[in-house]
C-alpha atoms as a PDB file:
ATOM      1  CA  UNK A   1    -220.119 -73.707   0.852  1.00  0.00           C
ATOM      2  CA  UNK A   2    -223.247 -74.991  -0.853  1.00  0.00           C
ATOM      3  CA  UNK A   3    -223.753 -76.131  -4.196  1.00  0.00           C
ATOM      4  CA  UNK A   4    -227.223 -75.986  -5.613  1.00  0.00           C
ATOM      5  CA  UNK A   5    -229.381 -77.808  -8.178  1.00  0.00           C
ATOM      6  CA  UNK A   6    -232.987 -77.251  -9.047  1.00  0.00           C
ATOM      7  CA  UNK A   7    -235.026 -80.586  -9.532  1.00  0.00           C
ATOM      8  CA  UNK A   8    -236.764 -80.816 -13.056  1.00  0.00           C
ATOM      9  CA  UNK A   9    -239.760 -82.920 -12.294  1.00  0.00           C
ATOM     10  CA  UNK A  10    -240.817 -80.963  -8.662  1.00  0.00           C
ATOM     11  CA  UNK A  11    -239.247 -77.826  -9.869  1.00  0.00           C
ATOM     12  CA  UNK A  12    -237.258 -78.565  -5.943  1.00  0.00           C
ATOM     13  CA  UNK A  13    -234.109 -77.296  -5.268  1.00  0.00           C
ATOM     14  CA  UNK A  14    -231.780 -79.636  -4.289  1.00  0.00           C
ATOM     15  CA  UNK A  15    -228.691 -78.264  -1.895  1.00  0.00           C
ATOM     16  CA  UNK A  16    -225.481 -80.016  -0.782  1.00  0.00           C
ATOM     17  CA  UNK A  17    -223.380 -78.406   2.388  1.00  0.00           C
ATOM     18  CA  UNK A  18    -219.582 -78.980   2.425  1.00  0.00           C
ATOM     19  CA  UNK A  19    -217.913 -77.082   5.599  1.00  0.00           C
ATOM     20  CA  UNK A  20    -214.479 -76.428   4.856  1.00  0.00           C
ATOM     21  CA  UNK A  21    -211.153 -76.574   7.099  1.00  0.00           C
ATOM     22  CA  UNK A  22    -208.187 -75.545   5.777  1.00  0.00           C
ATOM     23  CA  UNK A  23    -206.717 -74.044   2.857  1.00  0.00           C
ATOM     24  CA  UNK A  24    -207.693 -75.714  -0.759  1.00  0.00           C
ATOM     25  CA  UNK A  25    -210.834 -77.385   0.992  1.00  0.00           C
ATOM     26  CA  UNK A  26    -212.963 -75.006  -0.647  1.00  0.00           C
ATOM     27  CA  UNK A  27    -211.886 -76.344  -4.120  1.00  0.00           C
ATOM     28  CA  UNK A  28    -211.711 -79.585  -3.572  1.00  0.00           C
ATOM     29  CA  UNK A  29    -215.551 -79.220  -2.136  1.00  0.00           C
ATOM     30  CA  UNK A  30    -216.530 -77.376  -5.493  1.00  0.00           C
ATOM     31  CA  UNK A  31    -215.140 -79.769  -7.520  1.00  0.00           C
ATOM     32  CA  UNK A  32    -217.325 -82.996  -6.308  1.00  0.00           C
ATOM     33  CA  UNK A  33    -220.306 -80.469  -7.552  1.00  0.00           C
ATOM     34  CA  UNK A  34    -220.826 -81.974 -11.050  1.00  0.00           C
ATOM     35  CA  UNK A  35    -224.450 -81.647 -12.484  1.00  0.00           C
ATOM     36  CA  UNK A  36    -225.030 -78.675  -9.967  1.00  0.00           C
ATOM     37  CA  UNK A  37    -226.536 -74.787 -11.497  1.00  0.00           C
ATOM     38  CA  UNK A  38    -224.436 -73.040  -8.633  1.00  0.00           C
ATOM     39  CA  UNK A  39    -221.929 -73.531  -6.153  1.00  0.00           C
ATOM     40  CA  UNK A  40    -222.270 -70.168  -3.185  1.00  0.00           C
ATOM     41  CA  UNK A  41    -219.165 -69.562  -0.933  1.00  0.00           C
ATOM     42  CA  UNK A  42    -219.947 -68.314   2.197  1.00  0.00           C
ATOM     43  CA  UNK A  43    -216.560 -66.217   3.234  1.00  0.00           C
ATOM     44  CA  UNK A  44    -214.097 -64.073   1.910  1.00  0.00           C
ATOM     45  CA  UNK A  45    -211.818 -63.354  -0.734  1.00  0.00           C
ATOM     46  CA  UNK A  46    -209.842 -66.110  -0.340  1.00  0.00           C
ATOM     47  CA  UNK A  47    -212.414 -68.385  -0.498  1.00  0.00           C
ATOM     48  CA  UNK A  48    -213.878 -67.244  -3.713  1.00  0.00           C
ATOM     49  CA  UNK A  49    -210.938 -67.584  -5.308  1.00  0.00           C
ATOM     50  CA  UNK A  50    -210.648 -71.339  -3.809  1.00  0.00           C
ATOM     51  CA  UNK A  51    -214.429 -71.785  -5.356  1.00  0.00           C
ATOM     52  CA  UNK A  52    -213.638 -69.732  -8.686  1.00  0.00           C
ATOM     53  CA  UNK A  53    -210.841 -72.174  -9.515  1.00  0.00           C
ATOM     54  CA  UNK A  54    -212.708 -75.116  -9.261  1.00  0.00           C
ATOM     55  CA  UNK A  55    -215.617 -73.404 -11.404  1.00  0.00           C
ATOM     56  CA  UNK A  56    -213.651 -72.114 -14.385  1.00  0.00           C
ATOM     57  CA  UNK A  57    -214.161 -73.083 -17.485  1.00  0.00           C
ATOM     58  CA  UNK A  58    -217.428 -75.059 -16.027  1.00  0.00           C
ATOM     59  CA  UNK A  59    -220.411 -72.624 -16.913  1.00  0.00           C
ATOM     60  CA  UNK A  60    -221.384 -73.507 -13.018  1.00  0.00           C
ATOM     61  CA  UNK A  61    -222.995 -70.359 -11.578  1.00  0.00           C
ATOM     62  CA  UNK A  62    -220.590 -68.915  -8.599  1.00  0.00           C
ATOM     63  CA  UNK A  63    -222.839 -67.427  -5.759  1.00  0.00           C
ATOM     64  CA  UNK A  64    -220.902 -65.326  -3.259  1.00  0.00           C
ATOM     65  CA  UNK A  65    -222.181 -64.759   0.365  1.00  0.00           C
ATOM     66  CA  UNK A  66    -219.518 -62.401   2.288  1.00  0.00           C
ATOM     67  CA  UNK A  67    -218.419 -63.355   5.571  1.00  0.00           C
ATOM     68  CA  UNK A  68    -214.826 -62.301   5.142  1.00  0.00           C
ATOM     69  CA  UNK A  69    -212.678 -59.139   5.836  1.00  0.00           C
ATOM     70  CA  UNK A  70    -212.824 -57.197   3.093  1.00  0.00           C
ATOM     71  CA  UNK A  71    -215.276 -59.085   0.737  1.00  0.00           C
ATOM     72  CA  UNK A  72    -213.714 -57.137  -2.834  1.00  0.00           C
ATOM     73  CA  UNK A  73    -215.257 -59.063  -5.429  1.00  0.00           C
ATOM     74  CA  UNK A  74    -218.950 -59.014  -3.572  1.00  0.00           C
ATOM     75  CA  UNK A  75    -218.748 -55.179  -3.597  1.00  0.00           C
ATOM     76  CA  UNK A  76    -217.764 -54.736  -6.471  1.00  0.00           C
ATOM     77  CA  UNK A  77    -220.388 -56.606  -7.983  1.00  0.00           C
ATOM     78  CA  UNK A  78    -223.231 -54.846  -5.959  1.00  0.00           C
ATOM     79  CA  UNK A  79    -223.969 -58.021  -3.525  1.00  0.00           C
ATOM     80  CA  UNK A  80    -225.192 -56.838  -0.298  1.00  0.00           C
ATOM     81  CA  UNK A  81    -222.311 -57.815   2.444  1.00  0.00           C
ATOM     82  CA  UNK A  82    -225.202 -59.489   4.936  1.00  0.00           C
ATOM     83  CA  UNK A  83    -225.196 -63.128   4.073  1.00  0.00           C
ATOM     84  CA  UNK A  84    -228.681 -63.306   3.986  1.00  0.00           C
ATOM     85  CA  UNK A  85    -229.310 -60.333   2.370  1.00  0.00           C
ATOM     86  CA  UNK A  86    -226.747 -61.628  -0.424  1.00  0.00           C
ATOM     87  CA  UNK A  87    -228.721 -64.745  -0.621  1.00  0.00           C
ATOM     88  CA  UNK A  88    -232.202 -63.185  -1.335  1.00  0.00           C
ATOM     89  CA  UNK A  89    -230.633 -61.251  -3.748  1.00  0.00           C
ATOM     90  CA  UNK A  90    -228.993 -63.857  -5.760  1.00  0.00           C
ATOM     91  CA  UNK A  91    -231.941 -65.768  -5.841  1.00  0.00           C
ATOM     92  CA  UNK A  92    -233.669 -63.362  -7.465  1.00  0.00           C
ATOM     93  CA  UNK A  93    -230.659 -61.901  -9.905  1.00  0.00           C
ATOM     94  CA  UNK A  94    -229.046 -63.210 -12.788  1.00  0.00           C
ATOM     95  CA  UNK A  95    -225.556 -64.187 -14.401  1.00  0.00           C
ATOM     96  CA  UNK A  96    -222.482 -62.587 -15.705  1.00  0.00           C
ATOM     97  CA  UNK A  97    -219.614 -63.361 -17.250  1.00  0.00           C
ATOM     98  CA  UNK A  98    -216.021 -62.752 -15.812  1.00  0.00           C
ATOM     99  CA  UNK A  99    -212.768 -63.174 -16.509  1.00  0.00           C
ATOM    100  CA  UNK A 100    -209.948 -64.975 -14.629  1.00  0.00           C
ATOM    101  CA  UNK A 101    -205.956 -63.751 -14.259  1.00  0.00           C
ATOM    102  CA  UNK A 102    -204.428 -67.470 -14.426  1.00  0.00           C
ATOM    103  CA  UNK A 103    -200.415 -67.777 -13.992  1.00  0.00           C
ATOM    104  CA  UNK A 104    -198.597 -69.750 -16.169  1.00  0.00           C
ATOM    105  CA  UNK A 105    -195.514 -69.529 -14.868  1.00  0.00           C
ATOM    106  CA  UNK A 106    -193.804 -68.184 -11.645  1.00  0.00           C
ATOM    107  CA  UNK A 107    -195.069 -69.758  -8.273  1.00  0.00           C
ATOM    108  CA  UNK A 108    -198.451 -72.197  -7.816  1.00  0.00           C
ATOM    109  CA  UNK A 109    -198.395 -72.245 -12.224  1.00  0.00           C
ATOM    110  CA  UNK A 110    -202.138 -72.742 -12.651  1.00  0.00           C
ATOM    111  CA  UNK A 111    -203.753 -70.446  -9.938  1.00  0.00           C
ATOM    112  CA  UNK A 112    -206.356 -68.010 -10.690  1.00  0.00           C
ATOM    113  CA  UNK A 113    -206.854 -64.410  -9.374  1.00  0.00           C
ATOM    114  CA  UNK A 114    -210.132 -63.676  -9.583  1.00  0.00           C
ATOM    115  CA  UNK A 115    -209.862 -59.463  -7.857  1.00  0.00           C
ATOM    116  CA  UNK A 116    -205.847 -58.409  -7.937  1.00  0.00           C
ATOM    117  CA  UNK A 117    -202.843 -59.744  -8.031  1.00  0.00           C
ATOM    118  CA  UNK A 118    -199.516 -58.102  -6.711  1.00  0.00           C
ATOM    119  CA  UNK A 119    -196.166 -57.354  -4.689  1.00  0.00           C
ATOM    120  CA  UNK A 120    -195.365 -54.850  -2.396  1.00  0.00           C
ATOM    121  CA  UNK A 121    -197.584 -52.859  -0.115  1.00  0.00           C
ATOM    122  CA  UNK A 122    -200.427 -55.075  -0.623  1.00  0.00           C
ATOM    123  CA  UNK A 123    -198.154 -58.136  -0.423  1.00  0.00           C
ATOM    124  CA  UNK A 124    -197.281 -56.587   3.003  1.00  0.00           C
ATOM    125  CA  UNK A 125    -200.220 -55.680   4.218  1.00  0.00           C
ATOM    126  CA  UNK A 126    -201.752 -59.301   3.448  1.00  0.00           C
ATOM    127  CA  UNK A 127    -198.898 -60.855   5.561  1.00  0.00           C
ATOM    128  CA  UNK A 128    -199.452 -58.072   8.596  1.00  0.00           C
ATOM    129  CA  UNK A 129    -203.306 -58.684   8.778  1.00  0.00           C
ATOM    130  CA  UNK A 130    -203.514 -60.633  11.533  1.00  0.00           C
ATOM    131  CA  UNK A 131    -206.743 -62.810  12.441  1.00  0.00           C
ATOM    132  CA  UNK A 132    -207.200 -60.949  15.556  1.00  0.00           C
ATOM    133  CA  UNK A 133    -207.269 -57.550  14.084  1.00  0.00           C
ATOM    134  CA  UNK A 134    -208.927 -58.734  11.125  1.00  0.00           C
ATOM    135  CA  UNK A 135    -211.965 -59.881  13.701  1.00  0.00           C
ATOM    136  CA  UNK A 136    -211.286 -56.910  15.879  1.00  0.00           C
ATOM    137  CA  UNK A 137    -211.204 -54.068  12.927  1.00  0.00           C
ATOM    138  CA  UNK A 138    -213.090 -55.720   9.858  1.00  0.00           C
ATOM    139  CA  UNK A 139    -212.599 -54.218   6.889  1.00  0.00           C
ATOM    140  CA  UNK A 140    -210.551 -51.125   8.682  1.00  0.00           C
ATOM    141  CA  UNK A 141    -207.757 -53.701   8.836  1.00  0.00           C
ATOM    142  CA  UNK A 142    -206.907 -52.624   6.002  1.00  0.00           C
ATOM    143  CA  UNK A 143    -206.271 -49.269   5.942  1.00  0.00           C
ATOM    144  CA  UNK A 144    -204.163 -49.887   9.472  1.00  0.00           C
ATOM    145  CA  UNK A 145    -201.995 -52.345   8.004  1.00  0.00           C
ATOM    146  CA  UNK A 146    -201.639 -50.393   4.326  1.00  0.00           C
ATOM    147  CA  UNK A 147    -200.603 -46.969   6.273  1.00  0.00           C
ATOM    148  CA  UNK A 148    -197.726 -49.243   8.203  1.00  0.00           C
ATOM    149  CA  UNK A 149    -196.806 -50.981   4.799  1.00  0.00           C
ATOM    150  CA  UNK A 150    -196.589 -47.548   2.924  1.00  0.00           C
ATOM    151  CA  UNK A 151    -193.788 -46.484   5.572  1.00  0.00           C
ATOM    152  CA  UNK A 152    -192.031 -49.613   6.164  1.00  0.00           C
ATOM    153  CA  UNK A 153    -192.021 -50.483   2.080  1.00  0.00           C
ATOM    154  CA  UNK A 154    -189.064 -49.726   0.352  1.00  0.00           C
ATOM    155  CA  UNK A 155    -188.944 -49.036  -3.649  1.00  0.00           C
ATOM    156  CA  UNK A 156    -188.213 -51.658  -5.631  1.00  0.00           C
ATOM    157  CA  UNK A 157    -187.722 -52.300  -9.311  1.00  0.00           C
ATOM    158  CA  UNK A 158    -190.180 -53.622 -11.443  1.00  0.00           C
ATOM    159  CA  UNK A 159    -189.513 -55.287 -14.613  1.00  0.00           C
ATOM    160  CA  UNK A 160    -192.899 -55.880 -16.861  1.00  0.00           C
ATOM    161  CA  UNK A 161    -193.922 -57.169 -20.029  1.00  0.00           C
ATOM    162  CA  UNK A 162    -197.336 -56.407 -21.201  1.00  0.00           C
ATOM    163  CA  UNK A 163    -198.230 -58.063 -24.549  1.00  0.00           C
ATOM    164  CA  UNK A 164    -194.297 -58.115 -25.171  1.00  0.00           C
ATOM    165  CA  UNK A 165    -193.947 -54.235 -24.398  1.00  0.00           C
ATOM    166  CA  UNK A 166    -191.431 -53.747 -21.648  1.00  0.00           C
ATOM    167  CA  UNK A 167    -191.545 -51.246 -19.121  1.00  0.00           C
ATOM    168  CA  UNK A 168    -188.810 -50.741 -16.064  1.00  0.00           C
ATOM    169  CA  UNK A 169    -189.798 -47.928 -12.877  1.00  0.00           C
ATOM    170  CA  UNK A 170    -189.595 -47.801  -9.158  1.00  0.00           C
ATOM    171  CA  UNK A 171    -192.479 -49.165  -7.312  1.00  0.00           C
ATOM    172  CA  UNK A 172    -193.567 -49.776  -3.998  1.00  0.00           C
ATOM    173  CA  UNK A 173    -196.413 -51.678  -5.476  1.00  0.00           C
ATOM    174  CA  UNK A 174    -197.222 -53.154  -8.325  1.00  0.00           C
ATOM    175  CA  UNK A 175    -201.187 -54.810  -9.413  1.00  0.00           C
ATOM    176  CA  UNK A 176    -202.620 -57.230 -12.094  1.00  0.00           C
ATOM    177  CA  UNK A 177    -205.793 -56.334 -11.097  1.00  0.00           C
ATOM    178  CA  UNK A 178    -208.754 -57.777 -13.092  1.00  0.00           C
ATOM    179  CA  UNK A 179    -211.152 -55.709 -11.084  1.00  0.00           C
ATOM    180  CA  UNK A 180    -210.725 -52.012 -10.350  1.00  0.00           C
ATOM    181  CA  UNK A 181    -213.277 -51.096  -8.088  1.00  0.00           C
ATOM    182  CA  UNK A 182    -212.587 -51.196  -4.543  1.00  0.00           C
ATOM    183  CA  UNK A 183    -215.311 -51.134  -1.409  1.00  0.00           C
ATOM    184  CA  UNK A 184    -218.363 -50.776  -3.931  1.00  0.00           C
ATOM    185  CA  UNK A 185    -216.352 -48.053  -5.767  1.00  0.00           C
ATOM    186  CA  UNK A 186    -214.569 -45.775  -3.079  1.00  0.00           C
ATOM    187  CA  UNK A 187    -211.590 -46.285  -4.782  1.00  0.00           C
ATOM    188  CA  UNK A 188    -210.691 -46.942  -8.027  1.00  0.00           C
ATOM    189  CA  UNK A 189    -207.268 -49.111  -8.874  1.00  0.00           C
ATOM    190  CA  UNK A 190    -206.627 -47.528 -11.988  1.00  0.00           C
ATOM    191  CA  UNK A 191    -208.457 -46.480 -14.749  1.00  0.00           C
ATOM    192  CA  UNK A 192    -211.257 -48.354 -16.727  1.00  0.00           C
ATOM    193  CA  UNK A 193    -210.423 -51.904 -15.532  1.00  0.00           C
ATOM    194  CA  UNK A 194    -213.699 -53.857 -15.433  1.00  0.00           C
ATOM    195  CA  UNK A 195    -213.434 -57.491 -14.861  1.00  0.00           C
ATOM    196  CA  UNK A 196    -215.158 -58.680 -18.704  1.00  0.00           C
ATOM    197  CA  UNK A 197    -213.278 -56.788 -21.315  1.00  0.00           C
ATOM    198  CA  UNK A 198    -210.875 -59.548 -21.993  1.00  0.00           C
ATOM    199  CA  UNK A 199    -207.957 -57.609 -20.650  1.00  0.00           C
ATOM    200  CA  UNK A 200    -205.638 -57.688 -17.247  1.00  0.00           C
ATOM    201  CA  UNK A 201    -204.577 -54.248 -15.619  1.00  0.00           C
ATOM    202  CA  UNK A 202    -201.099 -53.700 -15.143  1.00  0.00           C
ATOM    203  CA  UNK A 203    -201.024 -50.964 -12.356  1.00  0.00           C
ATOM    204  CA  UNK A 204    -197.542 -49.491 -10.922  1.00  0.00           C
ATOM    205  CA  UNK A 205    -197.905 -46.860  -7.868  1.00  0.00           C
ATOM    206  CA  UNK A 206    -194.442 -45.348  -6.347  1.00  0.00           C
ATOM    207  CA  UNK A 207    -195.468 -43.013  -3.575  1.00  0.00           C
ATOM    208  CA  UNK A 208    -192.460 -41.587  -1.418  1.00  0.00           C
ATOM    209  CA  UNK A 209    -193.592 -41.209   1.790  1.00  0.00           C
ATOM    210  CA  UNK A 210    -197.041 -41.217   3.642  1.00  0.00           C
ATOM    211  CA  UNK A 211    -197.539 -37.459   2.218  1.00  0.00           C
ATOM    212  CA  UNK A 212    -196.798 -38.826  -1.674  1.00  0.00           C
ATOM    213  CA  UNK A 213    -199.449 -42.044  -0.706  1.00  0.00           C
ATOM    214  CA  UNK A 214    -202.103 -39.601   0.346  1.00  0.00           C
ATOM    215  CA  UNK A 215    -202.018 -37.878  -2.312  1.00  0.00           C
ATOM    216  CA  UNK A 216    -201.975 -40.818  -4.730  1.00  0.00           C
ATOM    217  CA  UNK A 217    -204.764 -42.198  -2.743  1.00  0.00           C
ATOM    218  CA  UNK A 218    -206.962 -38.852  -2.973  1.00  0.00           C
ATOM    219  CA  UNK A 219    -206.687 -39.586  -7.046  1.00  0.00           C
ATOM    220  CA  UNK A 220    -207.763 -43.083  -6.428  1.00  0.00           C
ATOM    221  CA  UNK A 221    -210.386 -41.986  -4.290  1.00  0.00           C
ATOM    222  CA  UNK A 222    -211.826 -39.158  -7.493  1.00  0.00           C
ATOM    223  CA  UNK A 223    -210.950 -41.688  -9.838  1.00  0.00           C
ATOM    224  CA  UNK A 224    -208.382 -38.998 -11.268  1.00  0.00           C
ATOM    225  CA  UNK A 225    -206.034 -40.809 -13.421  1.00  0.00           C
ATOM    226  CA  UNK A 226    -204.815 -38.246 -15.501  1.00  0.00           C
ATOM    227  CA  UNK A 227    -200.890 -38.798 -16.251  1.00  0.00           C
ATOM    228  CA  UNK A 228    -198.660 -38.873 -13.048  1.00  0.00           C
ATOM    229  CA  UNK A 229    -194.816 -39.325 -12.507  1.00  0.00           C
ATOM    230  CA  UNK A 230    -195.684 -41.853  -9.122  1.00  0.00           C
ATOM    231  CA  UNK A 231    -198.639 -43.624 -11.266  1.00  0.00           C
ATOM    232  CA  UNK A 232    -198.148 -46.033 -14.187  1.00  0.00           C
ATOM    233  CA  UNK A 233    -200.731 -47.826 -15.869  1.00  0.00           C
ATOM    234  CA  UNK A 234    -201.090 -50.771 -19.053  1.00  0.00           C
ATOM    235  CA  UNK A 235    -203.543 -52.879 -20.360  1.00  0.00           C
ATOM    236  CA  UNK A 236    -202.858 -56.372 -22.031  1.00  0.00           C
ATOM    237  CA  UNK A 237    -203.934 -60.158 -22.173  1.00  0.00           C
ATOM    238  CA  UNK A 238    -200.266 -61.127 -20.914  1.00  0.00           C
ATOM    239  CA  UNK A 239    -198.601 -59.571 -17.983  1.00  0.00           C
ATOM    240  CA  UNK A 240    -194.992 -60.826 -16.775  1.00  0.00           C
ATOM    241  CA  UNK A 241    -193.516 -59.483 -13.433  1.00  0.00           C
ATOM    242  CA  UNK A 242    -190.346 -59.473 -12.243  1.00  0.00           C
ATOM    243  CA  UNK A 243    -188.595 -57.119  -9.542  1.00  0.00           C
ATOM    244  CA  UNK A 244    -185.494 -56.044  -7.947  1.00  0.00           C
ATOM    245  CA  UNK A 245    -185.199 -57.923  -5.568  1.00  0.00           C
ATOM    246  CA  UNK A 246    -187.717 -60.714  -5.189  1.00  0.00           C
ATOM    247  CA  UNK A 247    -190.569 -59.446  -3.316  1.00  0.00           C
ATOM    248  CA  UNK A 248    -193.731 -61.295  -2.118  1.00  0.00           C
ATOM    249  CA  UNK A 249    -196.940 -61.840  -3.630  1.00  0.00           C
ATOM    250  CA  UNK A 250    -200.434 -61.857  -2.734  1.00  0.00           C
ATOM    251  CA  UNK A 251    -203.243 -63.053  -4.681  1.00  0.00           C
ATOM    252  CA  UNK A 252    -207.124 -62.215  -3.781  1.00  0.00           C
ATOM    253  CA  UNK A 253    -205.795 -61.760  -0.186  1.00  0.00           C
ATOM    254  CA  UNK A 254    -203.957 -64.199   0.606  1.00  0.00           C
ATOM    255  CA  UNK A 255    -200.211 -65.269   0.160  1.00  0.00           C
ATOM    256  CA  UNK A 256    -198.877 -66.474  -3.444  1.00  0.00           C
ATOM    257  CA  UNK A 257    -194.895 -66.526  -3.262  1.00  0.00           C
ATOM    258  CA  UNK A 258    -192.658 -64.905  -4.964  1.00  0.00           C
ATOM    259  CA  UNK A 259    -191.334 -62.878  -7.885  1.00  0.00           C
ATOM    260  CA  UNK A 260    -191.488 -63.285 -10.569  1.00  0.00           C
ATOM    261  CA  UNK A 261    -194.628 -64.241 -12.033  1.00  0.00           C
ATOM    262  CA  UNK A 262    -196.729 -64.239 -15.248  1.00  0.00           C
ATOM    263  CA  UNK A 263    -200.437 -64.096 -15.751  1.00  0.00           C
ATOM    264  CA  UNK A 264    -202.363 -64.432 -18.910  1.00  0.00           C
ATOM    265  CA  UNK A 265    -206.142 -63.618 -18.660  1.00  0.00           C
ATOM    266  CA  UNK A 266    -208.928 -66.421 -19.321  1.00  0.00           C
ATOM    267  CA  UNK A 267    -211.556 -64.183 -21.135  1.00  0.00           C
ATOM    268  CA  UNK A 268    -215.143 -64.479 -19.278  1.00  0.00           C
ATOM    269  CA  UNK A 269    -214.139 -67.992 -17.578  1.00  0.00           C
ATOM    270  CA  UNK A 270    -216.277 -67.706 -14.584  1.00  0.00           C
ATOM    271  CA  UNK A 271    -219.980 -67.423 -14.574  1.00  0.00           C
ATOM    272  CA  UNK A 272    -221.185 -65.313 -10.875  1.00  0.00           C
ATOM    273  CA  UNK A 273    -224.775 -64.449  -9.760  1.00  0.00           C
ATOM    274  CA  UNK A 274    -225.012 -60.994  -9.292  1.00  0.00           C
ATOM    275  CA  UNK A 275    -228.283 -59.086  -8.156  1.00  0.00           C
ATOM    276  CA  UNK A 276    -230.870 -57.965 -10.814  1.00  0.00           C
ATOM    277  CA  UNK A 277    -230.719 -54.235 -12.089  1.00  0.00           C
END
């Protein structure tokens, strides 16, 4: 990670290097980078999300160089997955705006989600990606783990309140997703979600069976969200989520604890570089 400030008498540029080492070192890091324009985090997911809570609310530019697995919130804002390539195109890009899912109560109160949220299948497939296979496979770690995860899964009951509307179905997973656009737009999590209208995604999928997931997947793939009886989706600015029974969470790729959970979005709290137009 390296947080960046440009001089004002030499017009210089004036970098700091903090190598991180465990879990939450990223944020700490980010934190000590007072009076800097941006902070870049050179890894994955998980580590933008350890770098985006530190930056909320800040105005502090977020710069993201992939070097993780599946790299979902560099795709999906068009920054090239080479490090270097990311870099020179930063450099040269501007800003945006983004919002932040931030819980408020449930496990870790006070974490941020900066691409998805969610329990089951993608809970499950988080806790089956080994390191090995994710260095072995990359990105196709993925779809291994999600194909084993749609078979072992069982349905579960979801209880959610979206801006005080309840709804109860079957699930084998269930998303607050704050982006929807997965692998630079192969597959869409639901409809419309983009990450700066002020709103979290509430998105509810209940294949039965690998047969039911491919097909489910084939709509996500042509962005084909037209009503379903194994798709559910809502919109709001407070999601609460409960299920029957407790089931895992992951957040951003990695694990979050349990059920239940409630998120409220932080409208356009974090400031990223993203390549010019």
């Amino acid at each position: 990670m390296a947080a960046v400030r440009r001089g004002c008498a030499e017009m210089g540029i004036e970098v700091r290097v903090h190598e991180t080492t465990g879990p939450g070192d990223a944020t700490r890091a980010a934190r000590r980078s007072e009076g800097m324009d941006a902070v870049f985090a050179l890894g994955g997911d998980g580590t933008v999300a350890e770098v985006a809570e530190a930056l909320a609310g800040t105005g502090v530019a977020l710069g993201i160089l992939p070097s993780g697995t599946g790299n979902l919130v560099a795709r999906a804002l068009g920054i090239p997955t080479s490090p270097l390539l990311a870099l020179r195109c930063l450099a040269d890009g501007g800003r945006r705006a983004v919002d932040l899912a931030r819980v408020v109560d449930g496990p870790r109160v006070g974490r941020r989600t900066v691409f998805a949220a969610g329990a089951g299948v993608d809970a499950t497939m988080v806790a089956d990606a080994s390191g090995a296979m994710k260095r072995r496979l990359g990105v196709f770690t993925y779809f291994v783990t999600a194909s084993r995860a749609v078979l072992a899964e069982r349905p579960f009951t979801v209880r959610a309140r979206v801006d005080g509307k309840e709804v109860t179905c079957d699930a084998s997973i269930a998303l607050v997703a704050n982006f929807g656009a997965v692998l630079g737009g192969l597959i869409h999590l639901g409809p419309d979600i983009v990450p700066d209208d002020g709103l979290l995604d509430l998105c509810v999928l209940s294949p039965r069976g690998l047969r039911d997931a491919m097909g489910i997947a084939w709509r996500l793939v042509r962005n084909d969200f037209r009503p379903h009886p194994r798709m559910s989706f809502m919109k709001g600015r407070s999601i609460e989520l409960a299920t029957e029974p407790i089931r895992p969470l992951q957040s951003d790729g990695d694990s979050a604890g349990e059920t239940p959970v409630h998120f409220v979005v932080e409208p356009a709290a974090l400031v990223v570089l993203v390549p010019a137009r």
